[in-house]
Each structure stands twice: as structure tokens, then as C-alpha cells.
PDB file of N, CA and C in Angstrom:
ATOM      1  N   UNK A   1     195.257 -68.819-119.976  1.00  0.00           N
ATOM      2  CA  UNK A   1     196.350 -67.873-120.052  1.00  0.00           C
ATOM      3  C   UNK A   1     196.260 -67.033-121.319  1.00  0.00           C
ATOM      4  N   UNK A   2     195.910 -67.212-122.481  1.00  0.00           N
ATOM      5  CA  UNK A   2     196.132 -67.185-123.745  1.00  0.00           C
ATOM      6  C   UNK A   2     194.665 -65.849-123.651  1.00  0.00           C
ATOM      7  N   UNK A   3     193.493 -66.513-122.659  1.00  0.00           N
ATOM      8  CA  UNK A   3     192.613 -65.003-122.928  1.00  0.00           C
ATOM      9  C   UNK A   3     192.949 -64.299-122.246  1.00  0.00           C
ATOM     10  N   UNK A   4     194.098 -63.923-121.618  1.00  0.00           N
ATOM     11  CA  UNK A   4     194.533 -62.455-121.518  1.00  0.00           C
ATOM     12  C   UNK A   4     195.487 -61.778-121.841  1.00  0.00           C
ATOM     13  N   UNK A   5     195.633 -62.413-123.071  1.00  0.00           N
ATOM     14  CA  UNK A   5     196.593 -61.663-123.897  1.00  0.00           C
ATOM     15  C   UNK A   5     196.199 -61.635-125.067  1.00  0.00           C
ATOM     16  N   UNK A   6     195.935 -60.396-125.792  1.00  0.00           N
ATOM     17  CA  UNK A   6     195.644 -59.514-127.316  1.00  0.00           C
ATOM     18  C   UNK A   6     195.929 -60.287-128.176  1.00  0.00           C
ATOM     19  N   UNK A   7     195.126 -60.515-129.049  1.00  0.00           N
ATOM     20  CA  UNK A   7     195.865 -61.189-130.269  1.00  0.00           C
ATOM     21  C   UNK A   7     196.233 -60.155-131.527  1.00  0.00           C
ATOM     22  N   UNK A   8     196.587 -58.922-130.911  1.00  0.00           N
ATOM     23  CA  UNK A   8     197.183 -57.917-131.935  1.00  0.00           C
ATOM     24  C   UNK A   8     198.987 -58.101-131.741  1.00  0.00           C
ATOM     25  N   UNK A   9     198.899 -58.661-130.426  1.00  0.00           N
ATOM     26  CA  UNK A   9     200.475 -59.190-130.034  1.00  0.00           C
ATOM     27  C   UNK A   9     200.744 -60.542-130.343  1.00  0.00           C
ATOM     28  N   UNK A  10     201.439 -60.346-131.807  1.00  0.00           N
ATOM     29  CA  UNK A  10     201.775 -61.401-132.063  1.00  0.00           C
ATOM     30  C   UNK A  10     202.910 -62.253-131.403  1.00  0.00           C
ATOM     31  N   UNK A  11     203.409 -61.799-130.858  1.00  0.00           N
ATOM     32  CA  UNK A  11     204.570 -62.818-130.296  1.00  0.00           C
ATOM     33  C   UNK A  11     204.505 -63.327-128.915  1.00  0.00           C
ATOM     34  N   UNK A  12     203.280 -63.209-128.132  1.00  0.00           N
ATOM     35  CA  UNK A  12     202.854 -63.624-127.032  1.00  0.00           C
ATOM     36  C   UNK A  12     201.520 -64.344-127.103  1.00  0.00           C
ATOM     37  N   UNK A  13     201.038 -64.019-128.566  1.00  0.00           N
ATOM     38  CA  UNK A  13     199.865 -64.592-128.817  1.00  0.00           C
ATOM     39  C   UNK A  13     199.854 -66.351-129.358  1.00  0.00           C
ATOM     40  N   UNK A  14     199.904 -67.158-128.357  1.00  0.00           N
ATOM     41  CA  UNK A  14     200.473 -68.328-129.690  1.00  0.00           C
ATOM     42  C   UNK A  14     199.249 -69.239-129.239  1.00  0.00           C
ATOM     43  N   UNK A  15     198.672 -70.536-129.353  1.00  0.00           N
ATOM     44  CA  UNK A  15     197.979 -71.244-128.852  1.00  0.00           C
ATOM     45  C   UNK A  15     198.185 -71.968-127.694  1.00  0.00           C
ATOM     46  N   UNK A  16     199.366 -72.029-127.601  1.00  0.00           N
ATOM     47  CA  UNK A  16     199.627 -72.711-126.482  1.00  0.00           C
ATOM     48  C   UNK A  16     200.648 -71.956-125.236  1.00  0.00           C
ATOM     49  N   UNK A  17     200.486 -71.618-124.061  1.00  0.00           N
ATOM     50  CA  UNK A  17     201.895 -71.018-123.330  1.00  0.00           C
ATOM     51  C   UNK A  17     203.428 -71.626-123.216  1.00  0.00           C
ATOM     52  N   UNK A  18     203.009 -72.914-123.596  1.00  0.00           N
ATOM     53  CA  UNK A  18     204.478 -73.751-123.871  1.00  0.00           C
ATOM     54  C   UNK A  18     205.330 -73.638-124.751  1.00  0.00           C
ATOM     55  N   UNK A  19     204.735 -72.683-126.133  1.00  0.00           N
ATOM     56  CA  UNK A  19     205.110 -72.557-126.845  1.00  0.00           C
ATOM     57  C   UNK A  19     206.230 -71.068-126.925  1.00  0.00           C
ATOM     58  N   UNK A  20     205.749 -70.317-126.054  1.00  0.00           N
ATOM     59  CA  UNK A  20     206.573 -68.963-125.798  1.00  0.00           C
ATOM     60  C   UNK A  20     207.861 -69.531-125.286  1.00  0.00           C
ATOM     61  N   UNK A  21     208.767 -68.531-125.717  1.00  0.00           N
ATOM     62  CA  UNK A  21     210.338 -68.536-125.077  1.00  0.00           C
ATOM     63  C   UNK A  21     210.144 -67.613-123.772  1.00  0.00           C
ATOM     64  N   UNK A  22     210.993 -68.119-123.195  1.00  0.00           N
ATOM     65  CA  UNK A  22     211.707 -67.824-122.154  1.00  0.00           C
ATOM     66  C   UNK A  22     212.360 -66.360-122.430  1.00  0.00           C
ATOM     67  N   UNK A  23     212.125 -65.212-121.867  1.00  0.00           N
ATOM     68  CA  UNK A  23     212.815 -64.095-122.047  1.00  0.00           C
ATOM     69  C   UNK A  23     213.674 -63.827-121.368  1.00  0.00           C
ATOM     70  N   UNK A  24     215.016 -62.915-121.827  1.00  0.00           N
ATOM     71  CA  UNK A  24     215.811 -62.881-121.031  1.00  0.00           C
ATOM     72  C   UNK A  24     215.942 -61.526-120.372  1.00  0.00           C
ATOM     73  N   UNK A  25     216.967 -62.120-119.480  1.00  0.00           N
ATOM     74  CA  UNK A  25     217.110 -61.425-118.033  1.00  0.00           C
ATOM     75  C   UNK A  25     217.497 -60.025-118.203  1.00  0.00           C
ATOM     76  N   UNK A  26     217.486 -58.741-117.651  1.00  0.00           N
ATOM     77  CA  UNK A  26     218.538 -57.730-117.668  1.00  0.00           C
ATOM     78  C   UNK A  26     219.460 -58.341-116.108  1.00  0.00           C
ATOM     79  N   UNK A  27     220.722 -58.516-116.333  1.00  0.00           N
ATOM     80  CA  UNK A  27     221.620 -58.356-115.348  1.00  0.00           C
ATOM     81  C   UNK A  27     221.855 -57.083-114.358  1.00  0.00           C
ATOM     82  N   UNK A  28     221.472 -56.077-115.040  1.00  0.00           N
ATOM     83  CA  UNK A  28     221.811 -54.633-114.144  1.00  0.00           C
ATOM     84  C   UNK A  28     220.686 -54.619-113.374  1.00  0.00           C
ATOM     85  N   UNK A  29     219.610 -55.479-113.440  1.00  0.00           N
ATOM     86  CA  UNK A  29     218.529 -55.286-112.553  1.00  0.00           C
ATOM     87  C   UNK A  29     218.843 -56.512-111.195  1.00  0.00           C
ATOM     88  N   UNK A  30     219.703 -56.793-111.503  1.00  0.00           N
ATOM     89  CA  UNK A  30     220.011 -57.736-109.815  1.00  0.00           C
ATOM     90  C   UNK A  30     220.597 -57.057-109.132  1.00  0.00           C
ATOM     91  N   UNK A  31     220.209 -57.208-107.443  1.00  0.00           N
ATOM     92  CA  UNK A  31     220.482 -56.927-106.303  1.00  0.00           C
ATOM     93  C   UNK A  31     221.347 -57.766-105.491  1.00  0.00           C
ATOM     94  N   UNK A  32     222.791 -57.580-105.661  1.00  0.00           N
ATOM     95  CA  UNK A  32     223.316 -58.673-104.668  1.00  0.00           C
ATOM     96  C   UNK A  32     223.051 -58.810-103.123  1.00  0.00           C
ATOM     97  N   UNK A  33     222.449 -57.535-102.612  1.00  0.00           N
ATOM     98  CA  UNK A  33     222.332 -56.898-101.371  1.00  0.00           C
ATOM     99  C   UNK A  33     220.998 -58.043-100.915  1.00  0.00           C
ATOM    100  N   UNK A  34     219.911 -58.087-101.732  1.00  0.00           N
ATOM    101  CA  UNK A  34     218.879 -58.680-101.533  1.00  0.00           C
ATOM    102  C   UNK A  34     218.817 -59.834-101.624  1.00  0.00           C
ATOM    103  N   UNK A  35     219.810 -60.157-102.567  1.00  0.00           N
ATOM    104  CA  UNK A  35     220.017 -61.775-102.699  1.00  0.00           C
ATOM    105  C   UNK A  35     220.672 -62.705-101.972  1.00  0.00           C
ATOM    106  N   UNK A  36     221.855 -61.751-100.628  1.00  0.00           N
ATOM    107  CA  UNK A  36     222.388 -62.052 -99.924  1.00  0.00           C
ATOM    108  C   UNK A  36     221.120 -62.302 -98.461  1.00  0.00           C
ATOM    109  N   UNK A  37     220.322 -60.991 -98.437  1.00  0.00           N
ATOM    110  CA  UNK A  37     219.651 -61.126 -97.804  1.00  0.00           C
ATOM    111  C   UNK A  37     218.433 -62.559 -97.363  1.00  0.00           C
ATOM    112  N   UNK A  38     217.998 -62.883 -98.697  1.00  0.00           N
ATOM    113  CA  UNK A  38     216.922 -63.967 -98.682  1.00  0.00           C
ATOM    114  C   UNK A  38     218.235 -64.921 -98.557  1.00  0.00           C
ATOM    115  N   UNK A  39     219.107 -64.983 -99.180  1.00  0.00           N
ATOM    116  CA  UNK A  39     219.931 -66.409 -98.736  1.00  0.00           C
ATOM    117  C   UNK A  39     219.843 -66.632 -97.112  1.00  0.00           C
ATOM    118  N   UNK A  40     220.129 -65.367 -96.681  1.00  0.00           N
ATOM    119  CA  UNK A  40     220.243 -65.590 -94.589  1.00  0.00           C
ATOM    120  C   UNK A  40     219.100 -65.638 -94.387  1.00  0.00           C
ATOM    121  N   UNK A  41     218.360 -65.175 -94.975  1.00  0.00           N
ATOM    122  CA  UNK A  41     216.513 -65.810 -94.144  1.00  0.00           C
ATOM    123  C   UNK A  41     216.754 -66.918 -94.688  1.00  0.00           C
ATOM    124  N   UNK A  42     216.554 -67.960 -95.968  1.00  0.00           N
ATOM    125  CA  UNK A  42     216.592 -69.482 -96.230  1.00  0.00           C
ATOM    126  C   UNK A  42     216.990 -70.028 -94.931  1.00  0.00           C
ATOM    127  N   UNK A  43     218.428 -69.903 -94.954  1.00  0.00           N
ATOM    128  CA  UNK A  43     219.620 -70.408 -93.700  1.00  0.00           C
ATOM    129  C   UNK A  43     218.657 -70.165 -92.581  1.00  0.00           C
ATOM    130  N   UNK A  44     217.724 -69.269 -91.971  1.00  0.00           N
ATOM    131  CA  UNK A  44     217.718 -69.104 -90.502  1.00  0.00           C
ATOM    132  C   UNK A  44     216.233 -69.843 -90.593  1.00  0.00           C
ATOM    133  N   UNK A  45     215.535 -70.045 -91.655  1.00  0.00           N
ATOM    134  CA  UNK A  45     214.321 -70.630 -91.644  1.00  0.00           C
ATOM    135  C   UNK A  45     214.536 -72.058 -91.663  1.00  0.00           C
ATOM    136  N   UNK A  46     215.340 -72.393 -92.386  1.00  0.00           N
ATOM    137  CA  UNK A  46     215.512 -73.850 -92.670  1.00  0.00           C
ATOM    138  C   UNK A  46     216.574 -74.066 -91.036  1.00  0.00           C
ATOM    139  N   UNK A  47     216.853 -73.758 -90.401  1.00  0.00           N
ATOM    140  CA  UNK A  47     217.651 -73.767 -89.243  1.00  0.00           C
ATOM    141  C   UNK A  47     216.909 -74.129 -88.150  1.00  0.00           C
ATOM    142  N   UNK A  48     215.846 -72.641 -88.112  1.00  0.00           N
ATOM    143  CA  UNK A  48     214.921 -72.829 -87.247  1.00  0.00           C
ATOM    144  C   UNK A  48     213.779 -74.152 -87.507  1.00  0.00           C
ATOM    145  N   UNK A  49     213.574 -74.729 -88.646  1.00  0.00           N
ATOM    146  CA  UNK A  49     212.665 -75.594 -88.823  1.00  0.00           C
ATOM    147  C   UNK A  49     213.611 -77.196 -88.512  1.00  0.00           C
ATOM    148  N   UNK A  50     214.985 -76.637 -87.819  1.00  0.00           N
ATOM    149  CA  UNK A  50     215.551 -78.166 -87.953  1.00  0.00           C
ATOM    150  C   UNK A  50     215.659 -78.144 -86.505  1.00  0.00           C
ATOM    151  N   UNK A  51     215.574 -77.394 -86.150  1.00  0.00           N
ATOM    152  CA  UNK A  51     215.896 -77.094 -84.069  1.00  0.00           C
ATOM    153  C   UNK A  51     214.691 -77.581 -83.779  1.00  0.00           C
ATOM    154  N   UNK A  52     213.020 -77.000 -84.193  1.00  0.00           N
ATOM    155  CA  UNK A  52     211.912 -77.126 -84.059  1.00  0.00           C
ATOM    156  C   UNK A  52     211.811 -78.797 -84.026  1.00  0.00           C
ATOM    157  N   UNK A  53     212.005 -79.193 -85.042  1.00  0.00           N
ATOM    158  CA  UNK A  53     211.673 -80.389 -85.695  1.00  0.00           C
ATOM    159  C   UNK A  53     213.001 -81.525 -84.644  1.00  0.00           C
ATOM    160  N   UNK A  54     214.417 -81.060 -83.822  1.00  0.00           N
ATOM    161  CA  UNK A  54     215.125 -82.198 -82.995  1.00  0.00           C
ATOM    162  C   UNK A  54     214.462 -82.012 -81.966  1.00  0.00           C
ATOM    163  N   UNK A  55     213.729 -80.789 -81.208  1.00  0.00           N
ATOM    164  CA  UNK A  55     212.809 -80.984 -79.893  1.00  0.00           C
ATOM    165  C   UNK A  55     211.582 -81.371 -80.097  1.00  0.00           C
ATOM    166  N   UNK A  56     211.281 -81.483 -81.466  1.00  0.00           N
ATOM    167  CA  UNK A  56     209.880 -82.205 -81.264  1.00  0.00           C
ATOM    168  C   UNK A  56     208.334 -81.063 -81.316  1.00  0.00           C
ATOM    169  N   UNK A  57     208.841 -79.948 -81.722  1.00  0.00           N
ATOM    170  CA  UNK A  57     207.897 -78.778 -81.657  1.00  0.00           C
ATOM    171  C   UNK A  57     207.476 -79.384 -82.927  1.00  0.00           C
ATOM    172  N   UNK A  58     206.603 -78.552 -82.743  1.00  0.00           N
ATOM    173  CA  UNK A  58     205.612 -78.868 -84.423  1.00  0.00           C
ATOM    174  C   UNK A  58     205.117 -77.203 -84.826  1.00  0.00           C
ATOM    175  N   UNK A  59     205.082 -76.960 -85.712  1.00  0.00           N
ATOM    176  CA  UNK A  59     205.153 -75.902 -86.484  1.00  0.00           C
ATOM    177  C   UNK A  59     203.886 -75.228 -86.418  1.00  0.00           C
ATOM    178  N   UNK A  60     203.061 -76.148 -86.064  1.00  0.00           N
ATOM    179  CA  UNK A  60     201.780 -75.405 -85.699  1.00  0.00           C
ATOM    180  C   UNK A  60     201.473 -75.021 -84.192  1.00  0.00           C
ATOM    181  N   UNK A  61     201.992 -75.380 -83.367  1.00  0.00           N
ATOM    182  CA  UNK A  61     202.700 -74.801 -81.754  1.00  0.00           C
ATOM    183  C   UNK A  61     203.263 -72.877 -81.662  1.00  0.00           C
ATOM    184  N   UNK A  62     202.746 -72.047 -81.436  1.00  0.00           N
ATOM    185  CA  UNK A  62     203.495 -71.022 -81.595  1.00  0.00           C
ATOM    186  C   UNK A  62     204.632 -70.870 -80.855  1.00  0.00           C
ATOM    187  N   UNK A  63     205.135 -70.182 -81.003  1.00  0.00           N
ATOM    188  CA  UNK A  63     206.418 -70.008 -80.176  1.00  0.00           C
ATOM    189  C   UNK A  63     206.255 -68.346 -79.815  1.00  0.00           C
ATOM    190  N   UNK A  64     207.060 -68.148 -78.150  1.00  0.00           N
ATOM    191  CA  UNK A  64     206.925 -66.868 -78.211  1.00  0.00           C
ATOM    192  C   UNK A  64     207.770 -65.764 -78.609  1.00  0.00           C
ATOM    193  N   UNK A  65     209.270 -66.312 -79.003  1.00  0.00           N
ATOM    194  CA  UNK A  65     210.392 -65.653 -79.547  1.00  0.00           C
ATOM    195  C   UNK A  65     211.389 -66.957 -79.890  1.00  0.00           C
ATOM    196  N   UNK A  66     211.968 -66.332 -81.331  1.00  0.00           N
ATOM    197  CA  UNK A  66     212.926 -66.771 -81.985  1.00  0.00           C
ATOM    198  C   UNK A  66     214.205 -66.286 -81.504  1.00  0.00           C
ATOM    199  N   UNK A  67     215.497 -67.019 -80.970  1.00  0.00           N
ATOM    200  CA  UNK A  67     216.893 -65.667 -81.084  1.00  0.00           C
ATOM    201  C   UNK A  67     217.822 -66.242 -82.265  1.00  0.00           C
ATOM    202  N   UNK A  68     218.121 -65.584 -83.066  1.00  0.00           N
ATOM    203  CA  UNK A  68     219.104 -65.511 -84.517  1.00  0.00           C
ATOM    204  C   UNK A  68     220.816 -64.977 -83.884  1.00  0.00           C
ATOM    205  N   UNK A  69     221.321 -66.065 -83.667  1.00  0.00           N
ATOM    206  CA  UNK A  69     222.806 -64.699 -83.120  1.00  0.00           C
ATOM    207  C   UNK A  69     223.435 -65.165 -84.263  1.00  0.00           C
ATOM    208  N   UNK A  70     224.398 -63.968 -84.821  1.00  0.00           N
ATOM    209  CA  UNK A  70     225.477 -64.499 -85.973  1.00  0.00           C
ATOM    210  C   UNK A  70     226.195 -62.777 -85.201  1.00  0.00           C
ATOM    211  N   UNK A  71     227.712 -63.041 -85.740  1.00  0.00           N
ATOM    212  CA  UNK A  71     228.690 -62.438 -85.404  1.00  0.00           C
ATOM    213  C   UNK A  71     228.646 -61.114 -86.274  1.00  0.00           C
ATOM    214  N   UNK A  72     228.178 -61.400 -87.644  1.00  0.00           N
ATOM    215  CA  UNK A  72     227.655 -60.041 -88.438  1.00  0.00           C
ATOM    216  C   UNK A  72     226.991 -59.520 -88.323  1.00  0.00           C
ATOM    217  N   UNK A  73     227.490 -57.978 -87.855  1.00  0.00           N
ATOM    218  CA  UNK A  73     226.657 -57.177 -87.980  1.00  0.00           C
ATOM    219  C   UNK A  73     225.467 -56.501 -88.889  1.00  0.00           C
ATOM    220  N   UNK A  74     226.027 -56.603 -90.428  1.00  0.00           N
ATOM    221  CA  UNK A  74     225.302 -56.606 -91.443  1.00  0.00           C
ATOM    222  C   UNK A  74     224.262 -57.658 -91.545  1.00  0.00           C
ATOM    223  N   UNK A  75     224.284 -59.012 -91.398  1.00  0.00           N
ATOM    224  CA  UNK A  75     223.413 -60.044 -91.003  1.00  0.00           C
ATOM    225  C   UNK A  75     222.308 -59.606 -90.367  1.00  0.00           C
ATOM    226  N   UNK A  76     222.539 -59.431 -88.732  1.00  0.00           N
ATOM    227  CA  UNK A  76     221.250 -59.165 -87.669  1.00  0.00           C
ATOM    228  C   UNK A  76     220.815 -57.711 -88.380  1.00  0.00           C
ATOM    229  N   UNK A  77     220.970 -56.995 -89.179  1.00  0.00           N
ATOM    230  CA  UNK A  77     220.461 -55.873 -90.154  1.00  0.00           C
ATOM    231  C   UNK A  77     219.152 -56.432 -90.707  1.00  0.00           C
ATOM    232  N   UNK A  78     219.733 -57.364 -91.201  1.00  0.00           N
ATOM    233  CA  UNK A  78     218.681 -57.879 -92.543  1.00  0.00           C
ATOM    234  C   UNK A  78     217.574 -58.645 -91.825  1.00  0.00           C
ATOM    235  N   UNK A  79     218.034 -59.613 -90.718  1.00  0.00           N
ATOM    236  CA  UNK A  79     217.723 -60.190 -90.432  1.00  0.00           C
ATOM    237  C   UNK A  79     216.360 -59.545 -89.460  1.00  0.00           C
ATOM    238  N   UNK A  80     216.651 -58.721 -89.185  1.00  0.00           N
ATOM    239  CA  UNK A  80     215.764 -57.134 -88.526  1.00  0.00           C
ATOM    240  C   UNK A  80     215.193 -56.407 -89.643  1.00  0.00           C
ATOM    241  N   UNK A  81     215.233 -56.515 -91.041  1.00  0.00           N
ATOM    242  CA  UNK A  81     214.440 -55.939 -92.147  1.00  0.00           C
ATOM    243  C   UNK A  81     213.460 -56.801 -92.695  1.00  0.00           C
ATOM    244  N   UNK A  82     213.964 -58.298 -92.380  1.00  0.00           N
ATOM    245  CA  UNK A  82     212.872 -59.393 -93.169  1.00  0.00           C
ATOM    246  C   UNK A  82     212.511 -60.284 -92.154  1.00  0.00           C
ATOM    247  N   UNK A  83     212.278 -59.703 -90.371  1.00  0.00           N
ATOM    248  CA  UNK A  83     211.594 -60.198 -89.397  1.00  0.00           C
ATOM    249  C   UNK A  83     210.656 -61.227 -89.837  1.00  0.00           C
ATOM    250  N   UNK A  84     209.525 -60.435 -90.152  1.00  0.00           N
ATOM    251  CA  UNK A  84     208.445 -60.091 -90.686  1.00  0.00           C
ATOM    252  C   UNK A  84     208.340 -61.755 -91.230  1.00  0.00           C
ATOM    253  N   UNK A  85     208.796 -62.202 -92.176  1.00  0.00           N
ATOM    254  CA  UNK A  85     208.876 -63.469 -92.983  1.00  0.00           C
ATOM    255  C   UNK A  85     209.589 -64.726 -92.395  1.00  0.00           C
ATOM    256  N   UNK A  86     210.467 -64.132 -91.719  1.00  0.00           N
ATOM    257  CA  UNK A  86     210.934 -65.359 -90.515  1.00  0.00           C
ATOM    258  C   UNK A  86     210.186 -65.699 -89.121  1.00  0.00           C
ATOM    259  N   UNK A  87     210.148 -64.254 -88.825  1.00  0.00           N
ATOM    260  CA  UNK A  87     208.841 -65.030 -87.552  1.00  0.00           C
ATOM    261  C   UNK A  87     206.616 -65.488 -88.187  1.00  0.00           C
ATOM    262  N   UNK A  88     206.598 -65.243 -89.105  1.00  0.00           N
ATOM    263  CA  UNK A  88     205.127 -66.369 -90.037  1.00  0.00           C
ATOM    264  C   UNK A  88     205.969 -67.601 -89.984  1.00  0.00           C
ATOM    265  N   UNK A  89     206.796 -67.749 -90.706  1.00  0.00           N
ATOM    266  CA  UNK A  89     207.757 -69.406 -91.625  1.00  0.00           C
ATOM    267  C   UNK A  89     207.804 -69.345 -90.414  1.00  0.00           C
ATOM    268  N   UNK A  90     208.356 -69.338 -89.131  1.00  0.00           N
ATOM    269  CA  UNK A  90     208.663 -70.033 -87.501  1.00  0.00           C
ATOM    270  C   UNK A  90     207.561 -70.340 -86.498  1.00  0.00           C
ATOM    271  N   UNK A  91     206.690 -69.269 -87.325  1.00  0.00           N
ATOM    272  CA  UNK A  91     205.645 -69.701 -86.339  1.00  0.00           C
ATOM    273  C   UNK A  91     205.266 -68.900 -85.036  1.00  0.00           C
ATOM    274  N   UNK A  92     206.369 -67.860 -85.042  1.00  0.00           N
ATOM    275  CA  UNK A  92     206.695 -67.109 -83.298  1.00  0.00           C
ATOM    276  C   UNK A  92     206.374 -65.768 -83.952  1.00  0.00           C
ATOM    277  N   UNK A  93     206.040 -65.351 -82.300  1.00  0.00           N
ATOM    278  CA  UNK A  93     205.568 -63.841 -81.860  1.00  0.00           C
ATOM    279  C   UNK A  93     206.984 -62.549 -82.173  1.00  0.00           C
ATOM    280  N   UNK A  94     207.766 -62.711 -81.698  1.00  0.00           N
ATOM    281  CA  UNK A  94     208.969 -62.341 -81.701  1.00  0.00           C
ATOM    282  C   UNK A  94     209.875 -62.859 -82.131  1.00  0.00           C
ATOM    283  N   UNK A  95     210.980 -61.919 -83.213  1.00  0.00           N
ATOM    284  CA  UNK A  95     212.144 -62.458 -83.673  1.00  0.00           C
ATOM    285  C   UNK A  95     213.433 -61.344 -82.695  1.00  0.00           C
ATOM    286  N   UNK A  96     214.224 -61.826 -82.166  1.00  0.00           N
ATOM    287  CA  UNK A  96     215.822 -61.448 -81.328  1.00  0.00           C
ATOM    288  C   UNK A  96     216.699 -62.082 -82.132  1.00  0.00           C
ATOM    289  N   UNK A  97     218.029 -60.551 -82.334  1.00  0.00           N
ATOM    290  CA  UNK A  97     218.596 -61.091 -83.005  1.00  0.00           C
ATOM    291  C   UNK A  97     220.099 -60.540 -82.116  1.00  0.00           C
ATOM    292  N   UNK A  98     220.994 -61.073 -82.098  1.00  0.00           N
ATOM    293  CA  UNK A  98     221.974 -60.692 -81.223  1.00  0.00           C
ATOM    294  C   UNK A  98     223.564 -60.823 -81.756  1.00  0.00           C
TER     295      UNK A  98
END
């Protein structure tokens, strides 16, 4: 780690990486929008891996469609923006969301 960082920078330059602090955060750079978002993929991945897992599917089985229903509309939004990452983690061809 340590050879790729300058040793003209002293404050990243130390011998060891354990030794650096922890920098802090800017707050104005969080997205509650996005953070709401990955929370409902967690929920629908960890959901779908518990349905999979009471019938006995196994994760390496494809599936040919997932259906996601929730009553929010804003939900099946997101849930239709971060397809993509829920149907790899499920394993399936198709994600439906209703």
C-alpha cells in the first residue's frame, strides 16, 4: 500500500497503513434517495434468498423471473433502476415488479 503513495506526502506517507486516521466524512455529500434505494434492494435480495432457500432452490439454479410487488410506487421505481443487481444476486433472467 505504502508504494503507492509519494513520500513528499507526508501525512499519508507513514510505514505502516494502520497507522493513518480515518478521515472524515462530508455530510452534504450523502444521498438519502440512494440510500433508501440500496436499503430496498438489501430487503428484496435478502427476501428473495430466503423464498429460494424455503423451496429448496439453490442459487446456482437460474430462475426465469423474479416478481417484487410492494404498494409503493416510488419503490417499484428503484427497484426498476437497480434491476440490474437484483436479478445477478437472484440469479434470474428477469426482474417484475408490480
Amino acid at each position: 500500500m505504502r508504494n503507492g503513495i509519494s513520500e513528499d506526502d507526508k501525512d499519508l506517507h507513514q510505514e505502516s497503513i494502520h497507522f493513518l486516521q480515518i478521515p472524515d466524512f462530508n455530510e452534504s455529500l450523502l444521498n438519502e434517495a440512494v440510500e433508501k434505494r440500496v436499503q430496498r434492494m438489501q430487503s428484496a435480495i435478502e427476501n428473495g434468498r430466503l423464498v429460494r432457500d424455503r423451496k429448496n432452490i439453490s442459487l446456482k439454479t437460474p430462475l426465469a423471473s423474479v416478481t417484487i410487488v410492494d404498494q409503493d410506487e416510488g419503490a417499484c421505481k428503484d427497484f426498476e433502476e437497480i434491476a440490474s443487481y437484483i436479478t445477478d444476486e437472484l440469479n434470474c433472467l428477469e426482474l417484475i415488479t408490480s
